[in-house]
C-alpha atoms as a PDB file:
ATOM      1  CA  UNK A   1       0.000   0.000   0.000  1.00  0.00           C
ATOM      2  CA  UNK A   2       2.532   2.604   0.410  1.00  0.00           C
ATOM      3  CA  UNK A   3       4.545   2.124  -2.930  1.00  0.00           C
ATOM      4  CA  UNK A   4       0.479   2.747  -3.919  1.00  0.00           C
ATOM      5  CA  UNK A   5       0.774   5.630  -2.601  1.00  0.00           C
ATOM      6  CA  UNK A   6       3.973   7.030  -3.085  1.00  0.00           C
ATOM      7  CA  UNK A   7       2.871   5.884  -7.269  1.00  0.00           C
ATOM      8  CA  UNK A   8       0.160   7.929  -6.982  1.00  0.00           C
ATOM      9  CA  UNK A   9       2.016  11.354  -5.285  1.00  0.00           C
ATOM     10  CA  UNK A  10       4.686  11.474  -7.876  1.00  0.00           C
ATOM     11  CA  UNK A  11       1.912  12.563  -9.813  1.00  0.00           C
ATOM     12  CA  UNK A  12       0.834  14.885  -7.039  1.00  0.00           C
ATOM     13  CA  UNK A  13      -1.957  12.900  -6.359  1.00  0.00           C
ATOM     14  CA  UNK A  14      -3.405  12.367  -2.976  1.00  0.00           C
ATOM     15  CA  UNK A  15      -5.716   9.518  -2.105  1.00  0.00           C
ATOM     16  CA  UNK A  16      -6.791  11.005   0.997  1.00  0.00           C
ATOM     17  CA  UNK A  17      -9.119  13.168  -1.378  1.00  0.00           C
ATOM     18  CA  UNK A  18     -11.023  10.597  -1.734  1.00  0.00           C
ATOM     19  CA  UNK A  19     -14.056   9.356  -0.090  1.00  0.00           C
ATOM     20  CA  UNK A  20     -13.774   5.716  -0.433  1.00  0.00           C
ATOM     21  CA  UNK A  21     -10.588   5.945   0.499  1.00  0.00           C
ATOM     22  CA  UNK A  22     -11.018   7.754   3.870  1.00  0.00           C
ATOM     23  CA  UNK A  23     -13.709   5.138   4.666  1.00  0.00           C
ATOM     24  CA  UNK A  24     -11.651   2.220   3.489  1.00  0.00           C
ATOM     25  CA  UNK A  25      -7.944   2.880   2.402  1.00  0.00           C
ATOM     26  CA  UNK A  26      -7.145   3.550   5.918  1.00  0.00           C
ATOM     27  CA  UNK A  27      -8.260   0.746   7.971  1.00  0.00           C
ATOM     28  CA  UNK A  28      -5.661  -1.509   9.012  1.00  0.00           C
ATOM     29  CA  UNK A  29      -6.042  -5.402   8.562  1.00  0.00           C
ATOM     30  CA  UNK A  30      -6.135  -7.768  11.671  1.00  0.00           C
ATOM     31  CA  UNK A  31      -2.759  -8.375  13.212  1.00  0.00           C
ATOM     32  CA  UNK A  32      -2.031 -11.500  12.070  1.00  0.00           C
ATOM     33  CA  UNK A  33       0.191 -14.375  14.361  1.00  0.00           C
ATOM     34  CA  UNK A  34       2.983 -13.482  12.001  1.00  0.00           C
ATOM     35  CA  UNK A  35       2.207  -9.436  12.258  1.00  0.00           C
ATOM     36  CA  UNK A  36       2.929  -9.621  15.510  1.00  0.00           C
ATOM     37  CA  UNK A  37       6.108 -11.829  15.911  1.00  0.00           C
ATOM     38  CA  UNK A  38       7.635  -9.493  13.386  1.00  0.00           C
ATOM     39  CA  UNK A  39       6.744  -6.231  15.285  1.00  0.00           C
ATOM     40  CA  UNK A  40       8.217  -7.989  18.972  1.00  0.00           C
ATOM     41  CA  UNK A  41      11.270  -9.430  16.904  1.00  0.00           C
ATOM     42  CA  UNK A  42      12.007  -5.507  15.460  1.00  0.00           C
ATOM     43  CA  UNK A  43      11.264  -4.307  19.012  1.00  0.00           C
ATOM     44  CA  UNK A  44      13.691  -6.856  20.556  1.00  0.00           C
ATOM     45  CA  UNK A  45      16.266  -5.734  18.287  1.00  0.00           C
ATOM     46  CA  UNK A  46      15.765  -2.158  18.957  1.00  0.00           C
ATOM     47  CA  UNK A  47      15.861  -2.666  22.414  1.00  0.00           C
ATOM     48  CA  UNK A  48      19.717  -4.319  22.343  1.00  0.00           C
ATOM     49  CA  UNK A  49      21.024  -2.132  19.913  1.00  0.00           C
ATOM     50  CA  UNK A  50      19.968   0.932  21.947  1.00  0.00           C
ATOM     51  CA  UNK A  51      21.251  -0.455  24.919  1.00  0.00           C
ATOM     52  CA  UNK A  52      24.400  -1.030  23.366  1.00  0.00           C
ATOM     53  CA  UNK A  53      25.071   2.289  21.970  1.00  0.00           C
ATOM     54  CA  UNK A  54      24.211   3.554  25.620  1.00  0.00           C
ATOM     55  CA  UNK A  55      26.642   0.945  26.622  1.00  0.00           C
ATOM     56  CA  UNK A  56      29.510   2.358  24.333  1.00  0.00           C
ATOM     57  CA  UNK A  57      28.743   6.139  25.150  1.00  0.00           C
ATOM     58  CA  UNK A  58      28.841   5.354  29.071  1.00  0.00           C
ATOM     59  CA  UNK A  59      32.298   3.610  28.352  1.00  0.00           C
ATOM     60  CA  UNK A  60      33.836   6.390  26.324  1.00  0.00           C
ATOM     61  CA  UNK A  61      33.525   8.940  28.579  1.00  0.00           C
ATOM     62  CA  UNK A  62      36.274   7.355  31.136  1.00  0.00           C
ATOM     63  CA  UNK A  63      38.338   6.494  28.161  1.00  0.00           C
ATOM     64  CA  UNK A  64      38.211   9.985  26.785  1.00  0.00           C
ATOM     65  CA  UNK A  65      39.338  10.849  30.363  1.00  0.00           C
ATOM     66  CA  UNK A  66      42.204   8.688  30.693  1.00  0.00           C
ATOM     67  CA  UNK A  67      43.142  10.096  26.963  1.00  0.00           C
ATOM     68  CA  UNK A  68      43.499  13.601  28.064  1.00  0.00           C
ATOM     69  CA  UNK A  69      45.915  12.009  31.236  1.00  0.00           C
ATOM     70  CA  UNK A  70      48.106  10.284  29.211  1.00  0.00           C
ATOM     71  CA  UNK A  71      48.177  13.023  26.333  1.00  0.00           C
ATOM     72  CA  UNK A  72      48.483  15.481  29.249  1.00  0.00           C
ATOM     73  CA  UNK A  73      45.607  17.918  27.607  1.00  0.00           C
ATOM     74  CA  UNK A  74      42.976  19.041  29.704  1.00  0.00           C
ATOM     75  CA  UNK A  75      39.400  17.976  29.679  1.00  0.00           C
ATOM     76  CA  UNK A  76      38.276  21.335  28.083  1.00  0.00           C
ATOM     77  CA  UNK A  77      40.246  20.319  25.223  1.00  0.00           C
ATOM     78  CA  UNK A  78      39.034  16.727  24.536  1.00  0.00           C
ATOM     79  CA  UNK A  79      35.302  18.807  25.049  1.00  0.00           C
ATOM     80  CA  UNK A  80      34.925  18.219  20.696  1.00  0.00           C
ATOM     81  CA  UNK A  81      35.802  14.606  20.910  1.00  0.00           C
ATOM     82  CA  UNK A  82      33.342  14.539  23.727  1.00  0.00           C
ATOM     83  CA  UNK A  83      30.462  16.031  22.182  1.00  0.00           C
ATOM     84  CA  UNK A  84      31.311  14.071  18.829  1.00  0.00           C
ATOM     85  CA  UNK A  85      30.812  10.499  20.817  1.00  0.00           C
ATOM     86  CA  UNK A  86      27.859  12.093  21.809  1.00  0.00           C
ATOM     87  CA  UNK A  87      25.787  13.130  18.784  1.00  0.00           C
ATOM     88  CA  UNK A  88      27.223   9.786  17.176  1.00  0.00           C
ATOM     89  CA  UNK A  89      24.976   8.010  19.936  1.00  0.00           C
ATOM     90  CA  UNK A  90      21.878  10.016  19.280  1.00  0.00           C
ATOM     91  CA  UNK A  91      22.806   9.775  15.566  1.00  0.00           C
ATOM     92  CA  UNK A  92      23.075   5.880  15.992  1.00  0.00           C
ATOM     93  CA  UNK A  93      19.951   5.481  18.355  1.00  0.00           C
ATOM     94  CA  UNK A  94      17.712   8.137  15.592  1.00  0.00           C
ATOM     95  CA  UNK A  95      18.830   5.667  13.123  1.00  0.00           C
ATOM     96  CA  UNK A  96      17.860   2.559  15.476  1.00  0.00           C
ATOM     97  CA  UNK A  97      14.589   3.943  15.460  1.00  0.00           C
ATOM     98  CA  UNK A  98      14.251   4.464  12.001  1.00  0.00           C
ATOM     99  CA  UNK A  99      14.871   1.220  11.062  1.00  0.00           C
ATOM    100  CA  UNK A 100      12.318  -0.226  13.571  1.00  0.00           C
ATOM    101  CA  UNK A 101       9.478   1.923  12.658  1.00  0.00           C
ATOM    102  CA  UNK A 102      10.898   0.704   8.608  1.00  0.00           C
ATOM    103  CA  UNK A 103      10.322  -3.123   9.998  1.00  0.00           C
ATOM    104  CA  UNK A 104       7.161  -2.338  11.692  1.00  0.00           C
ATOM    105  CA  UNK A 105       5.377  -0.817   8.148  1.00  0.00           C
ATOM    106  CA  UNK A 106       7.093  -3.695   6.415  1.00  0.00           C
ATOM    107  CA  UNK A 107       5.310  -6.408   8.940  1.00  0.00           C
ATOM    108  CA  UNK A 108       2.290  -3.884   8.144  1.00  0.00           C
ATOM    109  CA  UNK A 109       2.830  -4.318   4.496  1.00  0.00           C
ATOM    110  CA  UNK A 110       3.058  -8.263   4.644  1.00  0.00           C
ATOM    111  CA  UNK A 111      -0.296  -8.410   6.684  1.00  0.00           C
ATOM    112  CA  UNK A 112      -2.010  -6.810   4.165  1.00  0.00           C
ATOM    113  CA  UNK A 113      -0.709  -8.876   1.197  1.00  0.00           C
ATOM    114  CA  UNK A 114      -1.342 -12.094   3.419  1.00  0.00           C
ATOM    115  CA  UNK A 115      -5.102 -10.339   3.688  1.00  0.00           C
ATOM    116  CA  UNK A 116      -4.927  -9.925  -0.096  1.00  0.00           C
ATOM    117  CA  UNK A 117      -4.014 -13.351  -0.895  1.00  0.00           C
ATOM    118  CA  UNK A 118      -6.939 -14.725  -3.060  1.00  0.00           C
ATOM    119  CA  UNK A 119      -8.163 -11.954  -4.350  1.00  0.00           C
ATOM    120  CA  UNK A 120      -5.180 -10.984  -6.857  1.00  0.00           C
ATOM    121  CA  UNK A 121      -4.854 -13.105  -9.524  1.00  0.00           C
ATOM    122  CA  UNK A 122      -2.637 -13.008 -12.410  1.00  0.00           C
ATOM    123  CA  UNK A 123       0.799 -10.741 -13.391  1.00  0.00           C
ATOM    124  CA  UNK A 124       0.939  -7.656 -14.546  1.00  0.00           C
ATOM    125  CA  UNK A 125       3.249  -6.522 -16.711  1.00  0.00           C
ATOM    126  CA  UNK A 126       2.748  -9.375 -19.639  1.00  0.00           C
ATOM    127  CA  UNK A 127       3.244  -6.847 -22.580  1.00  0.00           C
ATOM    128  CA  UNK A 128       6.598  -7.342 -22.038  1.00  0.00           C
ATOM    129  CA  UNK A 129       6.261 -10.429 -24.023  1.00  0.00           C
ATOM    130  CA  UNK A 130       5.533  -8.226 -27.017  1.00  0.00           C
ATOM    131  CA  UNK A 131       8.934  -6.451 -27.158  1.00  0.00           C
ATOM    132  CA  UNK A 132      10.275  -7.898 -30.528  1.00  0.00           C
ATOM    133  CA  UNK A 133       6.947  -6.914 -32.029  1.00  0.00           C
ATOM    134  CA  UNK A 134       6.451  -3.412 -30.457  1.00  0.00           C
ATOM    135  CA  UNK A 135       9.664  -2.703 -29.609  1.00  0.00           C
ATOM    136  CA  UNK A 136      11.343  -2.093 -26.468  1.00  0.00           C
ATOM    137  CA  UNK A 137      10.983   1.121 -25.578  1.00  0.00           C
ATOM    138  CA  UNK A 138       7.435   1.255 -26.420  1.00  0.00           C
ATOM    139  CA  UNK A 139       6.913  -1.904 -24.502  1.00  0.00           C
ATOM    140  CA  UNK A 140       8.657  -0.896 -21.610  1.00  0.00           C
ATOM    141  CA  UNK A 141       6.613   1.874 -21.345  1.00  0.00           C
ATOM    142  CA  UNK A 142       3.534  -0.070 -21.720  1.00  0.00           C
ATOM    143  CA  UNK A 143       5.049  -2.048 -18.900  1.00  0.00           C
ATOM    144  CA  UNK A 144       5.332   0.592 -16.345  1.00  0.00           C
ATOM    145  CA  UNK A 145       1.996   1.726 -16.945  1.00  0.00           C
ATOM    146  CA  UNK A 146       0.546  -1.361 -15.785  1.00  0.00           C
ATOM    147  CA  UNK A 147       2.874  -2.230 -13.042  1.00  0.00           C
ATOM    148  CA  UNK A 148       1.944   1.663 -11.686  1.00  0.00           C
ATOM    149  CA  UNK A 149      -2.003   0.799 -12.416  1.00  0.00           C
ATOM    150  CA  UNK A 150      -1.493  -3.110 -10.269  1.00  0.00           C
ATOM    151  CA  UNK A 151      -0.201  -1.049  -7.487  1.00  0.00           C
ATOM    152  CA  UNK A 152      -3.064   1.636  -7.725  1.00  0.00           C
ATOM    153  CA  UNK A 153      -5.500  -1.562  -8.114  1.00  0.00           C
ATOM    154  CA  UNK A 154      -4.428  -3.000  -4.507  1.00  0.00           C
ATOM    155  CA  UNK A 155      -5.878  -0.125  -2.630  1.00  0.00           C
ATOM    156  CA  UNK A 156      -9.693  -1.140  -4.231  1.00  0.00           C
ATOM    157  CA  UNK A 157      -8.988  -4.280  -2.293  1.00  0.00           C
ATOM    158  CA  UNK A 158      -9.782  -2.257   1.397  1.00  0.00           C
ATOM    159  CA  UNK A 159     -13.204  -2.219  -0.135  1.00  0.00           C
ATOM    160  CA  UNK A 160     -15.174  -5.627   1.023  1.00  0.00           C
ATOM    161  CA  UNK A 161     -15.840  -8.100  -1.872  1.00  0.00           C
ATOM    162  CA  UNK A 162     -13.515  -6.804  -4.551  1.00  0.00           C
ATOM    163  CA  UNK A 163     -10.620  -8.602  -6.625  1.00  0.00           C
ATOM    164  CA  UNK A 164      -8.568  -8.091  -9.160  1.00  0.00           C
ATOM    165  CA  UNK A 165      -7.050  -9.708 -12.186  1.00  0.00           C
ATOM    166  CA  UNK A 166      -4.128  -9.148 -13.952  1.00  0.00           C
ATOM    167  CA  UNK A 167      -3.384 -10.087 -18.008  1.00  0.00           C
ATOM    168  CA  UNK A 168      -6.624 -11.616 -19.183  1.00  0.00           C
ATOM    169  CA  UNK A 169      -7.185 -12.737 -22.433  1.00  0.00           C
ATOM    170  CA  UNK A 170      -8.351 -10.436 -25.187  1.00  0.00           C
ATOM    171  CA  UNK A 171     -11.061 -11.868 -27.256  1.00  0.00           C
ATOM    172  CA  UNK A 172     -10.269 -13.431 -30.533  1.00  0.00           C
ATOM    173  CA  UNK A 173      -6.354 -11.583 -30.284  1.00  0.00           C
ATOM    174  CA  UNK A 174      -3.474 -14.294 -28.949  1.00  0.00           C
ATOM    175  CA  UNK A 175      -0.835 -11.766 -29.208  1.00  0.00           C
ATOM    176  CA  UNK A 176      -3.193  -9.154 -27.468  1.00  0.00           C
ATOM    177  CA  UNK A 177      -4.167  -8.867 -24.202  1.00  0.00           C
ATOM    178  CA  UNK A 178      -6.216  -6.758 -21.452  1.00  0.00           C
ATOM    179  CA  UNK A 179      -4.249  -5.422 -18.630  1.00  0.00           C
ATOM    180  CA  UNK A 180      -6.261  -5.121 -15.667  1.00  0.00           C
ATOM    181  CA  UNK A 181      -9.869  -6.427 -14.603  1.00  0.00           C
ATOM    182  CA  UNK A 182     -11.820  -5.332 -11.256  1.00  0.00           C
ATOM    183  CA  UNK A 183     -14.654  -7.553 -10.381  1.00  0.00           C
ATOM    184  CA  UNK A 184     -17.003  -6.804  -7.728  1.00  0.00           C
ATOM    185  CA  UNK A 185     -20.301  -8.128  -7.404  1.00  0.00           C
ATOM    186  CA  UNK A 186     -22.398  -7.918 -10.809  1.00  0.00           C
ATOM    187  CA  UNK A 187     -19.966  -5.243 -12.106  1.00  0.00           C
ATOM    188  CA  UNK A 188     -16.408  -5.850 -13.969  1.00  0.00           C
ATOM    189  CA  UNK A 189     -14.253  -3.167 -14.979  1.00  0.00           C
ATOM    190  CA  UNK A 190     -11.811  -3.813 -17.961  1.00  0.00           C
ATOM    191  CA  UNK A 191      -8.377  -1.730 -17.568  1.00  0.00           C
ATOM    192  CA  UNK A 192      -6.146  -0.843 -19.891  1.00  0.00           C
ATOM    193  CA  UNK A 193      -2.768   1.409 -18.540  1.00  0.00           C
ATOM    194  CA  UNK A 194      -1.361   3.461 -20.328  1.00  0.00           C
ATOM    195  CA  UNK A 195       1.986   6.019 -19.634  1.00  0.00           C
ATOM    196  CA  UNK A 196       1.860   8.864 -22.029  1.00  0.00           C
ATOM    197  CA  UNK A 197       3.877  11.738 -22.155  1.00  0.00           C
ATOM    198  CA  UNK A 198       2.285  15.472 -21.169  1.00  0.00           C
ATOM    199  CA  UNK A 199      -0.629  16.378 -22.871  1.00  0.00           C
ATOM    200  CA  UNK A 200      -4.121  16.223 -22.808  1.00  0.00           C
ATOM    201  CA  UNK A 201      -5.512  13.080 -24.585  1.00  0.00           C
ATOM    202  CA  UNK A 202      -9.196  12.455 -26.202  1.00  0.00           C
ATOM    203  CA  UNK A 203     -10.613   9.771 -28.760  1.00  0.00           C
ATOM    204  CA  UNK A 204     -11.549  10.561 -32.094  1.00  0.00           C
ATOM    205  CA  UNK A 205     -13.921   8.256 -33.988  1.00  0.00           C
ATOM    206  CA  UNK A 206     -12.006   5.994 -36.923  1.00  0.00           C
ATOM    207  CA  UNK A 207     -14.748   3.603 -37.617  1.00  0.00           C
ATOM    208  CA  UNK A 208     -15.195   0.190 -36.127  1.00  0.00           C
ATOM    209  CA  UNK A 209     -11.746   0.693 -34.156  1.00  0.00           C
ATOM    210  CA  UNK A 210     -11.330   4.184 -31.473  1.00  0.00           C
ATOM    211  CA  UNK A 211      -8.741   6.430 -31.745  1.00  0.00           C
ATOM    212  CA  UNK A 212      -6.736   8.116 -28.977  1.00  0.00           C
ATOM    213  CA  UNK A 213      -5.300  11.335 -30.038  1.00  0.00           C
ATOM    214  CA  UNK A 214      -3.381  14.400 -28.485  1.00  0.00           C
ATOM    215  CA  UNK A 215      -5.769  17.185 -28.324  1.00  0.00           C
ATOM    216  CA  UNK A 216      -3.433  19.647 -30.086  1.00  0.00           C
ATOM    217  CA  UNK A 217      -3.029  17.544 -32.975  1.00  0.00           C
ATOM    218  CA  UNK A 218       0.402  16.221 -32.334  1.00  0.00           C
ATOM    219  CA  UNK A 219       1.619  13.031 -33.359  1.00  0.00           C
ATOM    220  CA  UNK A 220      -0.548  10.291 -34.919  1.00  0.00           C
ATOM    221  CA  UNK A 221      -3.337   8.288 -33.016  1.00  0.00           C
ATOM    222  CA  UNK A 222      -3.496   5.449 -31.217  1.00  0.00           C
ATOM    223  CA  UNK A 223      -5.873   2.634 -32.404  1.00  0.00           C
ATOM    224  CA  UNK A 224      -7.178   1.192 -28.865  1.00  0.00           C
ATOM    225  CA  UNK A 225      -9.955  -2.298 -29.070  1.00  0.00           C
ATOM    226  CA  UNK A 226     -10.962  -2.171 -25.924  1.00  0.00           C
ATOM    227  CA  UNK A 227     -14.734  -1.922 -26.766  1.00  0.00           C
ATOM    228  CA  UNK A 228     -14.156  -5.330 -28.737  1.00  0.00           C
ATOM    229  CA  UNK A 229     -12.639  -6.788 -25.445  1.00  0.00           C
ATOM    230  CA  UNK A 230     -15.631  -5.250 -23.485  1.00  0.00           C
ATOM    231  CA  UNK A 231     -18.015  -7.038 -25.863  1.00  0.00           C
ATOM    232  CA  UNK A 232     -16.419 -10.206 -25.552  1.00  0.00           C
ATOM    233  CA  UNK A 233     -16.347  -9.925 -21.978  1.00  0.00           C
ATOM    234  CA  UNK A 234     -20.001  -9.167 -21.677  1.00  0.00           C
ATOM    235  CA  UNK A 235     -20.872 -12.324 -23.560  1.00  0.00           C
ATOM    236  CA  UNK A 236     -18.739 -14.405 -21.564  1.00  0.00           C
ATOM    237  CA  UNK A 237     -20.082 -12.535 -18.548  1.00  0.00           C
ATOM    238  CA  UNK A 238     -23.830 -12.805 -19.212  1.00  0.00           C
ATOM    239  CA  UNK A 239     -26.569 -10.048 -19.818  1.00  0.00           C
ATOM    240  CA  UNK A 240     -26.878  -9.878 -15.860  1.00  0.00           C
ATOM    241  CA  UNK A 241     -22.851  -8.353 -15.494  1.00  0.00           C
ATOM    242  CA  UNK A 242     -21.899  -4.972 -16.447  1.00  0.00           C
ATOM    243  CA  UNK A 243     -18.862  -4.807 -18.407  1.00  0.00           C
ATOM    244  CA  UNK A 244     -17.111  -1.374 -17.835  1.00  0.00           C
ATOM    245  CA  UNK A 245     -14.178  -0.907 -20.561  1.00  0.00           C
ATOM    246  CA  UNK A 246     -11.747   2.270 -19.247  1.00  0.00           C
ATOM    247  CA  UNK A 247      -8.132   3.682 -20.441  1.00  0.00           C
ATOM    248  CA  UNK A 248      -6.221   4.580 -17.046  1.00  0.00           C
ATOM    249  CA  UNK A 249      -3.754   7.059 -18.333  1.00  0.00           C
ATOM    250  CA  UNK A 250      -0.362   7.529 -16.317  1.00  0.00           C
ATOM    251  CA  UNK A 251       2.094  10.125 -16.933  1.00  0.00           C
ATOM    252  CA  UNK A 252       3.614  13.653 -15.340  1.00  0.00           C
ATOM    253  CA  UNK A 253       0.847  16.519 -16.809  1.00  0.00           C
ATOM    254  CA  UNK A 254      -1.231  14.487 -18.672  1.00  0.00           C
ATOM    255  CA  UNK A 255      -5.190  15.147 -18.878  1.00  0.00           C
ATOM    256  CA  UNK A 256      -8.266  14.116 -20.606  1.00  0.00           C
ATOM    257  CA  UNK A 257     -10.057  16.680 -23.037  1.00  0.00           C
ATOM    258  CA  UNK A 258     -13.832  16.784 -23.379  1.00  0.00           C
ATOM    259  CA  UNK A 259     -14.588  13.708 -25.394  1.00  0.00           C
ATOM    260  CA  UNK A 260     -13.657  11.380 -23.086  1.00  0.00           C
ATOM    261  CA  UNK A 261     -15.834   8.366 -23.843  1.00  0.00           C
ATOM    262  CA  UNK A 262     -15.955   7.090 -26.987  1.00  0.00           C
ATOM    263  CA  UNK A 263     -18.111   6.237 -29.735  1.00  0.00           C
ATOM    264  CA  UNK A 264     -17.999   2.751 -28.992  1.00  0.00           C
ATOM    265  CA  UNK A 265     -18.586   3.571 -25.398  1.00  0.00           C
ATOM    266  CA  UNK A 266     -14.883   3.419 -23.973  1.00  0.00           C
ATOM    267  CA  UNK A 267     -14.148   5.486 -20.809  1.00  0.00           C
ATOM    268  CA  UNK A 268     -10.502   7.288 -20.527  1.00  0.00           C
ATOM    269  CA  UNK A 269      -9.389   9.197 -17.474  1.00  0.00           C
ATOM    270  CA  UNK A 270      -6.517  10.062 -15.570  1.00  0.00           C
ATOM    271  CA  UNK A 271      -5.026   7.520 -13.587  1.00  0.00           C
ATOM    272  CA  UNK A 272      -6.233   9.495 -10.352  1.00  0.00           C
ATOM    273  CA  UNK A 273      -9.486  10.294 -11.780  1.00  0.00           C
ATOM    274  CA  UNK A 274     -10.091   6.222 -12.548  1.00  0.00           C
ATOM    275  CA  UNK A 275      -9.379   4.903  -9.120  1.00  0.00           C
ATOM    276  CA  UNK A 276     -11.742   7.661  -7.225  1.00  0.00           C
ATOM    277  CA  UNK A 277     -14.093   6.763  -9.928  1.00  0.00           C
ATOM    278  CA  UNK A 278     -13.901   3.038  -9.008  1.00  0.00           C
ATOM    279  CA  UNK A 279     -13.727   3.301  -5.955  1.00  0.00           C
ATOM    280  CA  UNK A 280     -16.232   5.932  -5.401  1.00  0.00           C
ATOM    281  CA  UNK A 281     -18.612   3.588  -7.103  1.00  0.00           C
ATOM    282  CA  UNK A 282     -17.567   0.577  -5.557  1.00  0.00           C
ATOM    283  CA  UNK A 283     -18.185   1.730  -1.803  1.00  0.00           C
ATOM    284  CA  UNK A 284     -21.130   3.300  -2.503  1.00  0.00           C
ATOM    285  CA  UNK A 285     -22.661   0.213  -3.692  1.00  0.00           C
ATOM    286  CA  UNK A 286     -21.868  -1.821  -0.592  1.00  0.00           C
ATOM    287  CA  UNK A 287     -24.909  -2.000   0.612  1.00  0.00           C
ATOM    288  CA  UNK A 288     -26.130  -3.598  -2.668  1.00  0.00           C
ATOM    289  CA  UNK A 289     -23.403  -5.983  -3.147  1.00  0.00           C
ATOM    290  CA  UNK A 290     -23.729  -9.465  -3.692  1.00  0.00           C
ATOM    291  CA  UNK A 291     -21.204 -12.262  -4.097  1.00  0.00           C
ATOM    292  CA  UNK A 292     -20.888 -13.258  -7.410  1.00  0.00           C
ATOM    293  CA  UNK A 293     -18.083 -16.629  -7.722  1.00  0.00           C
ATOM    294  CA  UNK A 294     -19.524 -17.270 -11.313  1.00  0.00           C
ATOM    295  CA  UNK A 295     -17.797 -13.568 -12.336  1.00  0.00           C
ATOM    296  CA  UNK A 296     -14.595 -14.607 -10.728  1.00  0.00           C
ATOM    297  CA  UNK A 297     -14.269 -18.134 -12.369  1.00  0.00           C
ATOM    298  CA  UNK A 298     -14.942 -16.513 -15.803  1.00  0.00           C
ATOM    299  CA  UNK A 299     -12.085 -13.774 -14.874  1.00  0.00           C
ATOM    300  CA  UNK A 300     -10.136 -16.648 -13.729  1.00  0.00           C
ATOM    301  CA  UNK A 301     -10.229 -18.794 -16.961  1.00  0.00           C
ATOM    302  CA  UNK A 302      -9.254 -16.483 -18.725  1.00  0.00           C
ATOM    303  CA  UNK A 303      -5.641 -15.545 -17.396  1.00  0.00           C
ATOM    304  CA  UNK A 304      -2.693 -16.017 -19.178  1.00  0.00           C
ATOM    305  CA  UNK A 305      -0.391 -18.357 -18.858  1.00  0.00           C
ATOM    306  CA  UNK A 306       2.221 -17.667 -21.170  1.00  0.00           C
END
């Protein structure tokens, strides 16, 4: 959760914003056996290394003293070397607790992936397979756009009821595939990252296929399918599941201009503006949620594998 985070304020983005995530993103999960051996094992350690800086300050002072004998200065003159043992032990016993409150939010972290654990399925990052085909800087890209987006994804999972999928299957395309899926309840949302350069981005209609374009005109467009994968989701899914299809774009001063759904029905947004739209939606439809493991097995066939 706090790489999340920190993903999400390089962009100057703050989840706290957001309602979900003030009723959600901030409630810790249930110490776990392991939680807590971690935290008294840190603490333990904290304890003796603090005690043993103590230890070596309390023994330097006589040894400074005998110094100054032997060296036959006085004690106002060792006073630098005196004060220097002494902000080294603060120094060292800062840094002591640093590194215990570090192991602490680590222990945090792995209690709330063990709390995760069956409810993330799949690995992001597959379009990596695509490099000799793409390329690899346009890959790579592609890449860290959907490694920032699984991060982003993990903080829908303080919401009750929600997982998430990573590199599903694009319908009737083997060398295609769709990034990111959120399932919760009767309602799937189909992701697809993106890391673009600064801008403000829009789709243009090109026919059966959308196109996403830089509002100024620069460069050339970028076909995008994702209304194809929607459809084939929806009839995998069933007329009682709503298929969402959405573009999460990623990127320093990036924006979405006015046409920002499609002709074929294709939502785009900013990569803050998707997960308080998700998330918005999903906790406010708590009270209306119902399990639904028929939506999950679907998702779930249809990972990739290679």
């Amino acid at each position: 959760m706090v790489q999340a985070v920190q993903v999400l304020r390089q962009y100057g983005i703050r989840p706290e914003v957001w309602d979900w995530y003030r009723a959600h993103g901030r409630v810790r999960p249930d110490p776990t056996p392991q939680y807590r051996a971690a935290t008294r094992r840190a603490a333990r350690r904290s304890v003796v290394l603090i005690v043993l800086v103590v230890v070596a300050v309390v023994v330097a002072m006589p040894v400074i003293y005998w110094i100054a004998v032997l060296v036959h200065v006085s004690l106002y003159q060792m006073a630098p070397v005196t004060l220097g043992v002494l902000l080294a032990g603060v120094a060292l016993i800062f840094a002591i607790f640093v590194a215990w409150s570090g192991a602490v939010r680590e222990a945090r972290e792995d209690a709330r992936r063990e709390a995760n654990r069956g409810r993330i399925f799949g690995t992001p990052g597959g379009v990596l397979a695509a490099a000799e085909k793409f390329g690899r800087g346009r890959v790579e890209a592609g890449a860290r756009g959907e490694g920032s987006t699984a991060l982003l994804l993990e903080l829908l999972l303080r919401i009750p009821g929600t997982s998430v999928f990573h590199g599903l299957q694009f319908p009737g395309r083997q060398d295609s595939d769709v990034d990111h899926a959120v399932a919760f309840g009767n309602v799937v949302y189909l992701l697809d990252s993106k890391l673009y350069r600064w801008g403000q981005y829009e789709w243009r209609p090109a026919g059966e296929k959308d196109l996403i374009v830089r509002s100024d005109g620069y460069g050339h467009g970028k076909a995008n399918w994702m209304h194809a994968a929607a459809a084939g989701y929806r009839s995998l899914l069933g007329p009682g599941v709503e298929v969402i299809p959405m573009i999460m774009i990623h990127g320093r001063s990036t924006s979405v201009g006015s046409t920002s759904i499609s002709a074929h029905g294709v939502h785009m947004l900013t990569a803050r503006d998707a997960m308080e739209r998700i998330g918005d939606t999903m906790a406010g439809s708590l009270n209306q949620w119902q399990d639904n493991p028929a939506v999950r097995a679907a998702l779930l066939s249809k990972l990739k594998t290679g």
